[in-house]
Protein backbone atom coordinates (compact mmCIF):
# COMPACT_ATOMS: atom_id res chain seq x y z
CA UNK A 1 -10.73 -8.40 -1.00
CA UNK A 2 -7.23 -6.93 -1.75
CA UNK A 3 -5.34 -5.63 0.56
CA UNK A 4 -1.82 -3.52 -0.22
CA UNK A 5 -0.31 -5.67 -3.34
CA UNK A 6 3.05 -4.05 -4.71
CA UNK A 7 4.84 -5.31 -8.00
CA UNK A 8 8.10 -3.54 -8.92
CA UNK A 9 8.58 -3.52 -12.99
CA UNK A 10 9.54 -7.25 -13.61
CA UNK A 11 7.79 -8.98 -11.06
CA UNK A 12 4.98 -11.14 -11.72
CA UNK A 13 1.30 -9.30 -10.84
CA UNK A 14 -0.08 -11.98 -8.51
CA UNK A 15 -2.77 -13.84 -9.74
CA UNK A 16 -5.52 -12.96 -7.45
CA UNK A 17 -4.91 -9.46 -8.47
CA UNK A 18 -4.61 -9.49 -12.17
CA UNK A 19 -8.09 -8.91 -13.04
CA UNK A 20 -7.97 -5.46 -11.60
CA UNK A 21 -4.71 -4.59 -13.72
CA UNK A 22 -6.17 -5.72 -17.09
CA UNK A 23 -4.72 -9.08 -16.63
CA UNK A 24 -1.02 -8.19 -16.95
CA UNK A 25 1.25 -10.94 -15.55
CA UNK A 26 4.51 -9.19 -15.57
CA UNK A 27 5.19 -5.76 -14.63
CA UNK A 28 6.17 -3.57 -17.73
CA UNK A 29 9.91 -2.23 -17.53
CA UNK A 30 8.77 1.85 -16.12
CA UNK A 31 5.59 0.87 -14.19
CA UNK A 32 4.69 -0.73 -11.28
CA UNK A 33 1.46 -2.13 -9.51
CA UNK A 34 0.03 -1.07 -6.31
CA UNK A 35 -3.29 -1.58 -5.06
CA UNK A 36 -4.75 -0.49 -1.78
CA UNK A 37 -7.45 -1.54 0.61
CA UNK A 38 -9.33 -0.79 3.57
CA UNK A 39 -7.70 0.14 6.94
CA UNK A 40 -8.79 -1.81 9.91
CA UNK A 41 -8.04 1.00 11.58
CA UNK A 42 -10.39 3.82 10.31
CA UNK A 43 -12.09 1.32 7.58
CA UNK A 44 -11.59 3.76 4.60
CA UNK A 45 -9.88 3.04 1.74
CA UNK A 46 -6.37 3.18 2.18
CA UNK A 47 -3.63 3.39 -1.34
CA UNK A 48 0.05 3.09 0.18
CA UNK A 49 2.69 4.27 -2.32
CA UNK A 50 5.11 2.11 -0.36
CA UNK A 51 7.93 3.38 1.96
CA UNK A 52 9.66 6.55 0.87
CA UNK A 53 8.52 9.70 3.11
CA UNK A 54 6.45 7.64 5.32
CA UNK A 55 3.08 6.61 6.28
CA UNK A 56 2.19 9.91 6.76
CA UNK A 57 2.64 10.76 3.07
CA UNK A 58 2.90 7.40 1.87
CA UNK A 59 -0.67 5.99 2.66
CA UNK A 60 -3.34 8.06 1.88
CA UNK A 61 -7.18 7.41 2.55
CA UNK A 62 -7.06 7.23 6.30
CA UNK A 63 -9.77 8.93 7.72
CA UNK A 64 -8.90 11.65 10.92
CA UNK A 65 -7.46 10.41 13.63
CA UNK A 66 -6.97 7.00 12.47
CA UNK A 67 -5.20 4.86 14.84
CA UNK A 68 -3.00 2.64 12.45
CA UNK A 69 -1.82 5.46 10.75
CA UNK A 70 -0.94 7.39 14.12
CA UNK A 71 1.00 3.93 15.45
CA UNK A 72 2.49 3.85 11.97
CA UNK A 73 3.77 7.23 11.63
CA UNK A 74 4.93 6.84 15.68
CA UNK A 75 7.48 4.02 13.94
CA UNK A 76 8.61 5.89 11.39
CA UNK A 77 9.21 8.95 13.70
CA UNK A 78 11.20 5.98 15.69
CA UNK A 79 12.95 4.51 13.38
CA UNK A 80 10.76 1.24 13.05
CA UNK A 81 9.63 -0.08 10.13
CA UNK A 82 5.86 0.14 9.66
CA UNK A 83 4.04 -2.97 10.52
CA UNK A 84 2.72 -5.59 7.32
């Protein structure tokens, strides 16, 4: 299983994940890789862009009322950085 893998243009794509992006090593200057997984929250498939407007708009997939997302988005509203 993979579960929320970020590589910023110049980082190496993790091995365990390379398959899945054509079996690039390094991330092309302009691109990056991000791969999603399930939420143990709601258990649907969950892509997070990473942290810009927050989890609300960051991390799509989660089904209604999904209780990760709500504690996430409760720590953004905070201030906190989102757990993992």
């Amino acid at each position: 299983m993979i579960k929320r893998v970020a590589a910023m243009p110049d980082d190496a794509v993790p091995a365990s994940v390379r398959n899945a992006v054509a079996g690039i090593a390094v991330v092309p200057p302009g691109l990056l890789v991000l791969l999603g997984g399930n939420c143990s929250g709601c258990g649907e498939p969950v892509s997070d862009r990473g942290r810009g407007s927050g989890p609300r708009y960051d991390e799509t997939g989660h089904g209604d009322g999904c209780p990760v997302l709500a504690a996430a988005a409760a720590g953004w509203d905070a201030g906190r950085p989102a757990p993992g």
